[in-house]
PDB file of N, CA and C in Angstrom:
ATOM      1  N   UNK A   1      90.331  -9.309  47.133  1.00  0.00           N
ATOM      2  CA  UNK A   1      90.955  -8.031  47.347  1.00  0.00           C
ATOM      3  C   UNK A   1      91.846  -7.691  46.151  1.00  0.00           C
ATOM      4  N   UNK A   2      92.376  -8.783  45.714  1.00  0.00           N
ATOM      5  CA  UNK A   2      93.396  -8.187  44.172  1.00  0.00           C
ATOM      6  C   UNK A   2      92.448  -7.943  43.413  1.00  0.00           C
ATOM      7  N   UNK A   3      91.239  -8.747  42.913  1.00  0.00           N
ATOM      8  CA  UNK A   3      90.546  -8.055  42.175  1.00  0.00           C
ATOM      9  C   UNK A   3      90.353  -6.787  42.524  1.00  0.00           C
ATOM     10  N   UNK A   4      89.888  -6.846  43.209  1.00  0.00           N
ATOM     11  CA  UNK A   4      89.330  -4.993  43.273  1.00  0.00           C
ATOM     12  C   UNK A   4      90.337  -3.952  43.353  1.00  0.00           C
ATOM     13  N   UNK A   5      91.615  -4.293  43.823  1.00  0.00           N
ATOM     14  CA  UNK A   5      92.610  -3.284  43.410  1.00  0.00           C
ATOM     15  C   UNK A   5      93.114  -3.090  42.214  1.00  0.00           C
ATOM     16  N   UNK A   6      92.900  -4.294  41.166  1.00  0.00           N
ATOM     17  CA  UNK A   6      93.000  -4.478  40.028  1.00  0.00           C
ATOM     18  C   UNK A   6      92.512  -3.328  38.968  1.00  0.00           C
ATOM     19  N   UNK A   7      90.800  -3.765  39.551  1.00  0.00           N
ATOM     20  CA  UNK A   7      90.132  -2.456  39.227  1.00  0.00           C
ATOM     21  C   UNK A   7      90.143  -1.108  39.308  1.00  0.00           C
ATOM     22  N   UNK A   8      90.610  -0.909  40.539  1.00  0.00           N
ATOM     23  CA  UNK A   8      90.727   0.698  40.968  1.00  0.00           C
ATOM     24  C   UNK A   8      92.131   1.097  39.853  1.00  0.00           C
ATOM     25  N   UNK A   9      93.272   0.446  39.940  1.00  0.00           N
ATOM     26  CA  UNK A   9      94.433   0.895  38.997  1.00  0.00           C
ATOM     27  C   UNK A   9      94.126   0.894  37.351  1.00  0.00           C
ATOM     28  N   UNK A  10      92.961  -0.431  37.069  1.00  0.00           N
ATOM     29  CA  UNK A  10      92.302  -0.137  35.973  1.00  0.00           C
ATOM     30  C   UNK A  10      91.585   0.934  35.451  1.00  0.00           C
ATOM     31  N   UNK A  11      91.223   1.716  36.203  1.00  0.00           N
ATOM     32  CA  UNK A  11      90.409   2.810  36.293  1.00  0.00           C
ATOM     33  C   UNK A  11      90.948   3.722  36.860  1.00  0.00           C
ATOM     34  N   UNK A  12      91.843   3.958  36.675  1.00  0.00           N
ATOM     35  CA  UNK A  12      93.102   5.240  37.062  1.00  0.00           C
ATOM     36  C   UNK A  12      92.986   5.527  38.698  1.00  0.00           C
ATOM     37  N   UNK A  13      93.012   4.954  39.478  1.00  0.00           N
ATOM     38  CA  UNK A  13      92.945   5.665  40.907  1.00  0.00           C
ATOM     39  C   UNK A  13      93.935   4.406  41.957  1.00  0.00           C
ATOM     40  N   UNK A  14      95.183   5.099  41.432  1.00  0.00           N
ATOM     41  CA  UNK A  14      96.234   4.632  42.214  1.00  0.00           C
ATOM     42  C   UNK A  14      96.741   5.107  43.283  1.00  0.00           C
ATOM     43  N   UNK A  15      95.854   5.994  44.033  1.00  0.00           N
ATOM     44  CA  UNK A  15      96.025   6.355  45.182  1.00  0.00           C
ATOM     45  C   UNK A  15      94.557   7.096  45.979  1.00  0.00           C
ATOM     46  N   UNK A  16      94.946   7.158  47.247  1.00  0.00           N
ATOM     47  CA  UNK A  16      93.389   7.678  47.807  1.00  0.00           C
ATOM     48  C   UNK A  16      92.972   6.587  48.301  1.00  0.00           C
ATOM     49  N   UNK A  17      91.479   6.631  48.916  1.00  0.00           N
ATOM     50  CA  UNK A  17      91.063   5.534  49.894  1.00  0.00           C
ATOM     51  C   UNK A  17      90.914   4.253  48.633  1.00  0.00           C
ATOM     52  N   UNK A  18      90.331   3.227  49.590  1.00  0.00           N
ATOM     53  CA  UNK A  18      90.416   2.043  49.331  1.00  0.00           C
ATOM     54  C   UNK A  18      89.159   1.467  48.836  1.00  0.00           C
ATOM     55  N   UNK A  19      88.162   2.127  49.739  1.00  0.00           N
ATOM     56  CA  UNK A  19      86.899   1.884  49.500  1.00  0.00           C
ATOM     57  C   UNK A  19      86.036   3.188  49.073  1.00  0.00           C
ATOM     58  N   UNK A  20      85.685   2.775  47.953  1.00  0.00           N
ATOM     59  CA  UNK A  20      84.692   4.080  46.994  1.00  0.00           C
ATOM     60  C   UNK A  20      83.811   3.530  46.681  1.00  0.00           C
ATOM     61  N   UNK A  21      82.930   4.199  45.922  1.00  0.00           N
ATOM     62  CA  UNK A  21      81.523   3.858  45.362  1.00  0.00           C
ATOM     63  C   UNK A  21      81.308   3.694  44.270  1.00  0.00           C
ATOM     64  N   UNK A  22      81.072   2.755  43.688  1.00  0.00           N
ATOM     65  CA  UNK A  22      80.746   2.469  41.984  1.00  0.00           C
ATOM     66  C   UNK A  22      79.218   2.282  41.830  1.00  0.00           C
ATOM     67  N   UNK A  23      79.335   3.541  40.796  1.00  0.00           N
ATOM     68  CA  UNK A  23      78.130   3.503  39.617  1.00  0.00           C
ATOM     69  C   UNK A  23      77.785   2.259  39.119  1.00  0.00           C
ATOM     70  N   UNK A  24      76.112   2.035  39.017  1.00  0.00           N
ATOM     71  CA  UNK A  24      75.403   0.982  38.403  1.00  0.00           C
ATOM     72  C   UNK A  24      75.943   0.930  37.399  1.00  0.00           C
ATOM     73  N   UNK A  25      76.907   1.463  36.142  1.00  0.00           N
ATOM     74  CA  UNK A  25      77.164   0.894  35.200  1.00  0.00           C
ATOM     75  C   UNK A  25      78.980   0.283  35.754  1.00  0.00           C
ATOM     76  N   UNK A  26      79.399   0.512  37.139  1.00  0.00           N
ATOM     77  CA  UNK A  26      80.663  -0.181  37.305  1.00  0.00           C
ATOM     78  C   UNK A  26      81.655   0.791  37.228  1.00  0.00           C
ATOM     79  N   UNK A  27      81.541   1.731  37.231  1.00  0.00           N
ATOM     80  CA  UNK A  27      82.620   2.746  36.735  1.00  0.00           C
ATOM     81  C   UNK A  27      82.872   3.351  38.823  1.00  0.00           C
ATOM     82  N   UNK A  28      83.773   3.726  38.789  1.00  0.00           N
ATOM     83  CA  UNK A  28      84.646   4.271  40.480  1.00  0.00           C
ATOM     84  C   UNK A  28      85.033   5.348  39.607  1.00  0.00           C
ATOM     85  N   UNK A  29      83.502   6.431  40.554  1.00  0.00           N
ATOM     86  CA  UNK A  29      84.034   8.068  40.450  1.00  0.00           C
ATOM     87  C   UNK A  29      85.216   8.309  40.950  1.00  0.00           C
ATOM     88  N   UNK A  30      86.251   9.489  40.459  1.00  0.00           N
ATOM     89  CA  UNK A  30      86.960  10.698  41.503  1.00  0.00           C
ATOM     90  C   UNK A  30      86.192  10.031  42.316  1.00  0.00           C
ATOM     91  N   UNK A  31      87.185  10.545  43.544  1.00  0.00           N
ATOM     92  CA  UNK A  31      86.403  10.669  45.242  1.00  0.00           C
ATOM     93  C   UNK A  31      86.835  12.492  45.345  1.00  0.00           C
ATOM     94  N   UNK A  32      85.156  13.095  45.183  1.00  0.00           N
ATOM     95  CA  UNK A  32      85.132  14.341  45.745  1.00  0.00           C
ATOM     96  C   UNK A  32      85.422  14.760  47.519  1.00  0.00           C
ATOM     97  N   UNK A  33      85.938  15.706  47.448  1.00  0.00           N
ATOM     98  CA  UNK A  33      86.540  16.036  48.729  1.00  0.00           C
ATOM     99  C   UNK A  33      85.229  15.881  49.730  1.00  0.00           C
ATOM    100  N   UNK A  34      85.221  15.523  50.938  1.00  0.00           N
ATOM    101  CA  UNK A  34      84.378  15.123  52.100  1.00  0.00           C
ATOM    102  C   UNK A  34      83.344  13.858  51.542  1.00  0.00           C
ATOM    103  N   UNK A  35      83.533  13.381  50.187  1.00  0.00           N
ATOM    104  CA  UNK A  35      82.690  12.216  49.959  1.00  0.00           C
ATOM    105  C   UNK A  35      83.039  10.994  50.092  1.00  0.00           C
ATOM    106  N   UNK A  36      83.690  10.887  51.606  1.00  0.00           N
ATOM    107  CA  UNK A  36      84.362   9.198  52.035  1.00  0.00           C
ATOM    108  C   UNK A  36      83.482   8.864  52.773  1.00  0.00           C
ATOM    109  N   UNK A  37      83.815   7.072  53.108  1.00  0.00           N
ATOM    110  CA  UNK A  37      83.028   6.767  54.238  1.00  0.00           C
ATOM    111  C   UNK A  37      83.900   7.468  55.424  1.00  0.00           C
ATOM    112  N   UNK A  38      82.931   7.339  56.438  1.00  0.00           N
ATOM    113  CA  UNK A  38      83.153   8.323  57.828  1.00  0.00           C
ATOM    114  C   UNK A  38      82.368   6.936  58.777  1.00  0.00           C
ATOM    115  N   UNK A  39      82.781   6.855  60.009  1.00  0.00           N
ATOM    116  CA  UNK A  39      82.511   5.688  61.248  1.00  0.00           C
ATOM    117  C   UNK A  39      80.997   6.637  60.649  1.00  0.00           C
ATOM    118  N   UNK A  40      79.822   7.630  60.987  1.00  0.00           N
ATOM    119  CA  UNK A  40      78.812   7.928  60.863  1.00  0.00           C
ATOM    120  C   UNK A  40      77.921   7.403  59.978  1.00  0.00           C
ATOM    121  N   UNK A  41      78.629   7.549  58.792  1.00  0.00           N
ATOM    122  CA  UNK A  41      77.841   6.872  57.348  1.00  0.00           C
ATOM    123  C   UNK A  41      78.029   5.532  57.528  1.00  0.00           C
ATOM    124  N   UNK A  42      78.534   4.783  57.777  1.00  0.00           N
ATOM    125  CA  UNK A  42      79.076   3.173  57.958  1.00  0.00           C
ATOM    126  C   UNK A  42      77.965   2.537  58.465  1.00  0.00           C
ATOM    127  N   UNK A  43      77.717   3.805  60.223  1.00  0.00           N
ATOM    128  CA  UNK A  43      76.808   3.268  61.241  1.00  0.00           C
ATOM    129  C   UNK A  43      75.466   3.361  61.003  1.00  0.00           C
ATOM    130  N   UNK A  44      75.165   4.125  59.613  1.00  0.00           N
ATOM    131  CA  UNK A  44      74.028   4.975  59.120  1.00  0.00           C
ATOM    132  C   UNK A  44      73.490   3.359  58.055  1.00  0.00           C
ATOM    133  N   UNK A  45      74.360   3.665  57.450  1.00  0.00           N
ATOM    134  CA  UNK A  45      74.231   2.729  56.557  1.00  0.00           C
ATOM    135  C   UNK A  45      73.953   1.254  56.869  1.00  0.00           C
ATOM    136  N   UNK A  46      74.802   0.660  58.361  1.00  0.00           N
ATOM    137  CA  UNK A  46      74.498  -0.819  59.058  1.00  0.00           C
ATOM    138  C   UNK A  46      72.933  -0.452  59.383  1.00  0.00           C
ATOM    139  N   UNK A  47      72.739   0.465  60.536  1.00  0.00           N
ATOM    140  CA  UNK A  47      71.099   0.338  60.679  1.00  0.00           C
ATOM    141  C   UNK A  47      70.462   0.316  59.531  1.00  0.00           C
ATOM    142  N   UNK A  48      70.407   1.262  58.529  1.00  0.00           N
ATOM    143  CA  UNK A  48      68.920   0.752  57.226  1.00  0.00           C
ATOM    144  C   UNK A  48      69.070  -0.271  56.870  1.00  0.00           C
ATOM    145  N   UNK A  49      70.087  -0.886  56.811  1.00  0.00           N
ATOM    146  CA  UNK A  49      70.010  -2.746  55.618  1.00  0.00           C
ATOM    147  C   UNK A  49      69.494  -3.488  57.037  1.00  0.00           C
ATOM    148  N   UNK A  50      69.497  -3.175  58.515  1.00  0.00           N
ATOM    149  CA  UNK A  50      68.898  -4.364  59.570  1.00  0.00           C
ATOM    150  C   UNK A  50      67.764  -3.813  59.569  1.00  0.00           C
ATOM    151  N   UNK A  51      67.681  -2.589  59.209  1.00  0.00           N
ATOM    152  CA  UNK A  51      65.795  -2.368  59.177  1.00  0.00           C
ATOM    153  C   UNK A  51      65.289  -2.422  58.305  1.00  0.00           C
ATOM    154  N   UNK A  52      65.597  -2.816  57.016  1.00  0.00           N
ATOM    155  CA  UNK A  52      65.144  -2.914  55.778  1.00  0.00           C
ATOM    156  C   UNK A  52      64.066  -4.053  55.768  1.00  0.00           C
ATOM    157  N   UNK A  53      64.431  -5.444  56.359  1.00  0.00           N
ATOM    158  CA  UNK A  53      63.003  -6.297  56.807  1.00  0.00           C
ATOM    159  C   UNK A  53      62.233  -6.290  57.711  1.00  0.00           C
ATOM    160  N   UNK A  54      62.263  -5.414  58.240  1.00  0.00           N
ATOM    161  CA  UNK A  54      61.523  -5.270  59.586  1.00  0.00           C
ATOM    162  C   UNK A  54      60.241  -5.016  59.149  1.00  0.00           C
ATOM    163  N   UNK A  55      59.139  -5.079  59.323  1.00  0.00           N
ATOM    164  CA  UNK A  55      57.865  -4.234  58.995  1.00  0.00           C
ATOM    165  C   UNK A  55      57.847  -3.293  59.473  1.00  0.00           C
ATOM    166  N   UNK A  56      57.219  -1.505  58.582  1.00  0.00           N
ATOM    167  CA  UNK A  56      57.284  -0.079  58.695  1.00  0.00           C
ATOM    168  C   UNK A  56      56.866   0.063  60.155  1.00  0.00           C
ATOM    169  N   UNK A  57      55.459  -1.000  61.089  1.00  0.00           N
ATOM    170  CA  UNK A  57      55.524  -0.272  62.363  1.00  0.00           C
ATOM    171  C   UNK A  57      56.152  -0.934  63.568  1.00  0.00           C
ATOM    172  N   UNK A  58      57.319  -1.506  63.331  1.00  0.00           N
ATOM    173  CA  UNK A  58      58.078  -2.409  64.040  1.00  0.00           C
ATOM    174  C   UNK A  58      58.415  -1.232  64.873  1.00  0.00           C
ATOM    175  N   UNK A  59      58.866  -1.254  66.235  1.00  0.00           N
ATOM    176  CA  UNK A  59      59.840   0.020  66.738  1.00  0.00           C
ATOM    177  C   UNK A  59      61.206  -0.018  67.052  1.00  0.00           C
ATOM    178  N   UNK A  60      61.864  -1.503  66.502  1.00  0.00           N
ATOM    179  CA  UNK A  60      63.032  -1.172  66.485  1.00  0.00           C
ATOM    180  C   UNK A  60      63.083  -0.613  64.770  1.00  0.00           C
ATOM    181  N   UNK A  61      62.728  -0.042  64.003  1.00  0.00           N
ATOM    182  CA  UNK A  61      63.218   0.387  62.621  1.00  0.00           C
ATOM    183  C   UNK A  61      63.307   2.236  63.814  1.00  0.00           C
ATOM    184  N   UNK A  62      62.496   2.898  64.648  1.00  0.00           N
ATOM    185  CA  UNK A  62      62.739   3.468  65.400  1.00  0.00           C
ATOM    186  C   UNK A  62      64.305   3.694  66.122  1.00  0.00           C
ATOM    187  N   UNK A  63      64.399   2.858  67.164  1.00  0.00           N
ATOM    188  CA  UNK A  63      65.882   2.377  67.636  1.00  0.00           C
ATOM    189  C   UNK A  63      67.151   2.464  66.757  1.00  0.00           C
ATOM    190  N   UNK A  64      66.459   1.562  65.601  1.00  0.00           N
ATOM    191  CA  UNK A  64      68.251   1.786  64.927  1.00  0.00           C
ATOM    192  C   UNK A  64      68.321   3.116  63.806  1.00  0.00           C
ATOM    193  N   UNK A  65      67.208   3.757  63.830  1.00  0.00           N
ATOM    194  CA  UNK A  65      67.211   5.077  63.245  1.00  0.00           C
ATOM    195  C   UNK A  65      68.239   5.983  64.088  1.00  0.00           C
ATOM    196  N   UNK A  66      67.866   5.758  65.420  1.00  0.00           N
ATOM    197  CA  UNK A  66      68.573   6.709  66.179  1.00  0.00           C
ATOM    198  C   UNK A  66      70.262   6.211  66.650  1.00  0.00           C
ATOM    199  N   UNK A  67      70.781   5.354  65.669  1.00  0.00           N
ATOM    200  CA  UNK A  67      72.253   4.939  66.098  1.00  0.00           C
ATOM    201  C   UNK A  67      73.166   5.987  65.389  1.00  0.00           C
ATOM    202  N   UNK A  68      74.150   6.033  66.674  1.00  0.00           N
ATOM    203  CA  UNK A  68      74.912   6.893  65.728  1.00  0.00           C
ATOM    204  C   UNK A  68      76.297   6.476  66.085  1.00  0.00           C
ATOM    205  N   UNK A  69      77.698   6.810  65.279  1.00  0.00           N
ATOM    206  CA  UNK A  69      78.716   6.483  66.129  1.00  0.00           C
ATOM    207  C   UNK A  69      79.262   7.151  67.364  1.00  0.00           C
ATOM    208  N   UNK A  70      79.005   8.070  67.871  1.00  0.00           N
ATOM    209  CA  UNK A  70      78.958   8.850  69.333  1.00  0.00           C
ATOM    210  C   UNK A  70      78.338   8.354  69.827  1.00  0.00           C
ATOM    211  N   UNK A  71      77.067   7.604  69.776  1.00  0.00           N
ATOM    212  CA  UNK A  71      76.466   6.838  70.517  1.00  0.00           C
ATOM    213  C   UNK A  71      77.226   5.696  71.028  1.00  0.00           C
ATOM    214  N   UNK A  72      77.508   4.897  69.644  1.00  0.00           N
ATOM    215  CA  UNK A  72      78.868   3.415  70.197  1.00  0.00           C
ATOM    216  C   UNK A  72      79.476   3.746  70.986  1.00  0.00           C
ATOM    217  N   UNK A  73      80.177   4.944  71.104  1.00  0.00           N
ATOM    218  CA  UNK A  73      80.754   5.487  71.847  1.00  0.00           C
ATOM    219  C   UNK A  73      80.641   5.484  73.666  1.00  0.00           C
ATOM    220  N   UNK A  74      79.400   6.613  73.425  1.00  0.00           N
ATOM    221  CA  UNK A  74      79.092   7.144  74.912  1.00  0.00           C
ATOM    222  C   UNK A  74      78.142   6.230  75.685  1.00  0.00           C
ATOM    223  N   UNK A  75      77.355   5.071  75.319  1.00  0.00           N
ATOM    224  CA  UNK A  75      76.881   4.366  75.675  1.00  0.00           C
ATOM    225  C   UNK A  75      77.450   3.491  76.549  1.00  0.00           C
ATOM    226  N   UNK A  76      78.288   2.960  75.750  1.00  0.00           N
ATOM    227  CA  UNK A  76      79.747   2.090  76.774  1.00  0.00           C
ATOM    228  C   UNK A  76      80.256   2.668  77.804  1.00  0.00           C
ATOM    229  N   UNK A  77      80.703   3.641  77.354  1.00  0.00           N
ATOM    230  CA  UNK A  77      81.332   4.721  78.336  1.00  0.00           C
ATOM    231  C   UNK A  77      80.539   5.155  79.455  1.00  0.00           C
ATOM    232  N   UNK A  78      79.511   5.551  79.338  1.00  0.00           N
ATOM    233  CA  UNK A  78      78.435   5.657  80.068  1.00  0.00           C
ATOM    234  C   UNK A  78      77.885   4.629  81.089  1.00  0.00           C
ATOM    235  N   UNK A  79      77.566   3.776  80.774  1.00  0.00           N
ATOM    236  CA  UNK A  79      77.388   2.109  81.595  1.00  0.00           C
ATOM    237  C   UNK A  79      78.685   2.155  82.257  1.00  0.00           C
ATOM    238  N   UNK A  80      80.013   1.757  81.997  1.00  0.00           N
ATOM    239  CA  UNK A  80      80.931   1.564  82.838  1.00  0.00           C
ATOM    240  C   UNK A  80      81.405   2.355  83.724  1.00  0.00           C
ATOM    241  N   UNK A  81      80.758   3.270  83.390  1.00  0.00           N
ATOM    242  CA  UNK A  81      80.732   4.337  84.347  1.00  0.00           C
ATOM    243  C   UNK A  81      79.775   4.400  85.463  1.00  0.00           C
ATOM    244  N   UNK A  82      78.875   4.157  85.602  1.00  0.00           N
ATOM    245  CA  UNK A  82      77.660   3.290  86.199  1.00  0.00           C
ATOM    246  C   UNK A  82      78.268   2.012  87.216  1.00  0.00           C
ATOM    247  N   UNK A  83      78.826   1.487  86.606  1.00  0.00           N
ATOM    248  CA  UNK A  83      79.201   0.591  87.043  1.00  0.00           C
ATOM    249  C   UNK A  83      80.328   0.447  88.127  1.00  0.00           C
ATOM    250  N   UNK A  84      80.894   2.168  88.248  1.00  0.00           N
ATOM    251  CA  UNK A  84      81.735   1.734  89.029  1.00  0.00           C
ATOM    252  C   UNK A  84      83.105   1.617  88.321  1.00  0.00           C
ATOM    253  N   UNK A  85      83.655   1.362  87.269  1.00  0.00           N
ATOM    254  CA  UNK A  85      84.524   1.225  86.746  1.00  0.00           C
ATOM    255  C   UNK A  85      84.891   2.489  86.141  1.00  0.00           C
ATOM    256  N   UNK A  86      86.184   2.276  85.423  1.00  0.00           N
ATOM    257  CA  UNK A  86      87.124   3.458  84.498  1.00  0.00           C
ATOM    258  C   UNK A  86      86.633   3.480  83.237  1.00  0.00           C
ATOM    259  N   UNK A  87      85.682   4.243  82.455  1.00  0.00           N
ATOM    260  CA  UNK A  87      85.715   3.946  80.606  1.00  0.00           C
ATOM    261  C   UNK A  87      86.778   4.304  79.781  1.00  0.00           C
ATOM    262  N   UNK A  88      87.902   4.703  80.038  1.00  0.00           N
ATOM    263  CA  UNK A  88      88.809   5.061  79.055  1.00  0.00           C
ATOM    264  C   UNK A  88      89.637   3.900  78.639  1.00  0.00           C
ATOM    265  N   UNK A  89      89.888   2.457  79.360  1.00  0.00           N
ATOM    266  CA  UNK A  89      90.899   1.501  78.625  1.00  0.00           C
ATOM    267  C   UNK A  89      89.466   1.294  77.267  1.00  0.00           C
ATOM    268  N   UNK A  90      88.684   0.920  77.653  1.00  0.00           N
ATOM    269  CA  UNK A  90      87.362   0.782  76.619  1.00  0.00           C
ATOM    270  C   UNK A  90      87.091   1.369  75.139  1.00  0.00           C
ATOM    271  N   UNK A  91      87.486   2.952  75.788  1.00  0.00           N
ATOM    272  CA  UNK A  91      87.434   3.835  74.301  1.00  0.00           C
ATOM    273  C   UNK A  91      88.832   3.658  74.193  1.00  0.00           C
ATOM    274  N   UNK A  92      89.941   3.537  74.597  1.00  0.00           N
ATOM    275  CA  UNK A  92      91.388   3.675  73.972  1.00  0.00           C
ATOM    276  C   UNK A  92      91.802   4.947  74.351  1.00  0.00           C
ATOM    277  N   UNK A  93      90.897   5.345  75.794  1.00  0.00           N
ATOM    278  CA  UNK A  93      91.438   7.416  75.889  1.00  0.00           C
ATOM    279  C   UNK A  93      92.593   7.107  76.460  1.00  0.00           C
ATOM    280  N   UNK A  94      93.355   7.913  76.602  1.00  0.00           N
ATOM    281  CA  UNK A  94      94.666   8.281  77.735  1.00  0.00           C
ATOM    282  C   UNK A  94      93.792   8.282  78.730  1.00  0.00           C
ATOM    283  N   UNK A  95      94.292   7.612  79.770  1.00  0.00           N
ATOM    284  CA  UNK A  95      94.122   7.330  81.473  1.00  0.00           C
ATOM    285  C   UNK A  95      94.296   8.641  81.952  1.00  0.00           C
ATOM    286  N   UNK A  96      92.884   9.042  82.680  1.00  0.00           N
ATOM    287  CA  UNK A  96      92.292  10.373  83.560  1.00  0.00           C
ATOM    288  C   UNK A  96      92.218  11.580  81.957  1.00  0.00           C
ATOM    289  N   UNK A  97      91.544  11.523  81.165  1.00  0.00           N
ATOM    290  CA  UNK A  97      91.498  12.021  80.196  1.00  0.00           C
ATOM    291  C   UNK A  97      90.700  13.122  80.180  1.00  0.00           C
ATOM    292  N   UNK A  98      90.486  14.132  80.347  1.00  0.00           N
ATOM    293  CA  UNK A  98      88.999  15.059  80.427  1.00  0.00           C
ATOM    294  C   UNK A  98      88.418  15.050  79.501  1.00  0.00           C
ATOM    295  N   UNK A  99      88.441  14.581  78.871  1.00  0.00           N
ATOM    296  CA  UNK A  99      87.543  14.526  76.891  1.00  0.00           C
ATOM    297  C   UNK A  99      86.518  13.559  77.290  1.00  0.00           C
ATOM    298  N   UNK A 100      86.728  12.270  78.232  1.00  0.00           N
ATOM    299  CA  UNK A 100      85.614  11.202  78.431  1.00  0.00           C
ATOM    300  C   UNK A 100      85.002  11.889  79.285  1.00  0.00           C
ATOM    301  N   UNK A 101      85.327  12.310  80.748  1.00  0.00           N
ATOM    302  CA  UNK A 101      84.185  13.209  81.352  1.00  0.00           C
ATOM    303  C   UNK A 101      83.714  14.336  80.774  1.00  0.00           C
ATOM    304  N   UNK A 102      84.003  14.866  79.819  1.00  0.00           N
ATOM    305  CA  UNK A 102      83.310  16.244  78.460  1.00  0.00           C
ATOM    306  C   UNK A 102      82.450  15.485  77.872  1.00  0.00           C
ATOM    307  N   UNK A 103      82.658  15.034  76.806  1.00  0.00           N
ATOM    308  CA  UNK A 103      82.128  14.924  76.300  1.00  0.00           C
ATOM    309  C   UNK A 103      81.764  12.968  75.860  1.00  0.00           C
ATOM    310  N   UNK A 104      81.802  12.764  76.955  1.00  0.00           N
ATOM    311  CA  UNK A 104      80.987  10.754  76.867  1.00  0.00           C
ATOM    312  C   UNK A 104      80.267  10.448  78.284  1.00  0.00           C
ATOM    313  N   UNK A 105      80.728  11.593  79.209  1.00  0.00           N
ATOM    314  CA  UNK A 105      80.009  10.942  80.322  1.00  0.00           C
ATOM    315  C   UNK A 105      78.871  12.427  81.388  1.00  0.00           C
ATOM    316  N   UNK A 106      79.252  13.097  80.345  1.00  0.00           N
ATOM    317  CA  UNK A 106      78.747  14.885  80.512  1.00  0.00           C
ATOM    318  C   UNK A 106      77.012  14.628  80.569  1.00  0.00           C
ATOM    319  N   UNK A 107      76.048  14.737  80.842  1.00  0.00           N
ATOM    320  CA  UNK A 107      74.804  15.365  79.958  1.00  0.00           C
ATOM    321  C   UNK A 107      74.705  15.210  78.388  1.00  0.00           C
ATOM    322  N   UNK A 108      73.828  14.964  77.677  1.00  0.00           N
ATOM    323  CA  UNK A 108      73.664  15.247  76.290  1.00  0.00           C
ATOM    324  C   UNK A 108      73.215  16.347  76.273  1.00  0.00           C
TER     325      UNK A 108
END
């Protein structure tokens, strides 16, 4: 981790996120405005490197195409809900929250 902060102050970016993207020749662009990681791109990005060995007509390369982080989400939420139980200690909502019955336990 010191290395790499090393680097970032080496390369003028003493403030702003932590984690950026370096060019094949090593160089850490500016970070253009909306070009951070986001929980979406993270979750985007974990599925292709687990489907990357899979063979093309495997059908989980299918499955983890379709992950998303609203999914992590409403899935959980969804089952424990099923189950009989409360999903909000789970997601971290405020207790009796209307945002989990809107939009995690609603219809898609």
């Amino acid at each position: 981790m010191s290395a790499w902060l090393a680097e970032l102050r080496r390369q003028g970016h003493t403030s702003g996120p932590l984690f950026r993207a370096v060019t094949r020749s090593g160089a850490i662009p500016t970070r253009k405005r909306g070009d951070s990681l986001t929980p979406g791109s993270i979750i985007k990005a974990r599925a292709q490197a687990a489907a990357a060995p899979l063979p093309d007509d495997d059908p989980a390369r299918a499955v983890l195409a379709k992950l998303t982080a609203h999914g992590l989400r409403r899935g959980p939420a969804q089952y424990l809900a099923r189950l009989g139980q409360d999903p909000t200690a789970q997601g971290r909502w405020k207790p009796g929250s209307r945002t989990v019955e809107k939009h995690y336990l609603g219809p898609a």
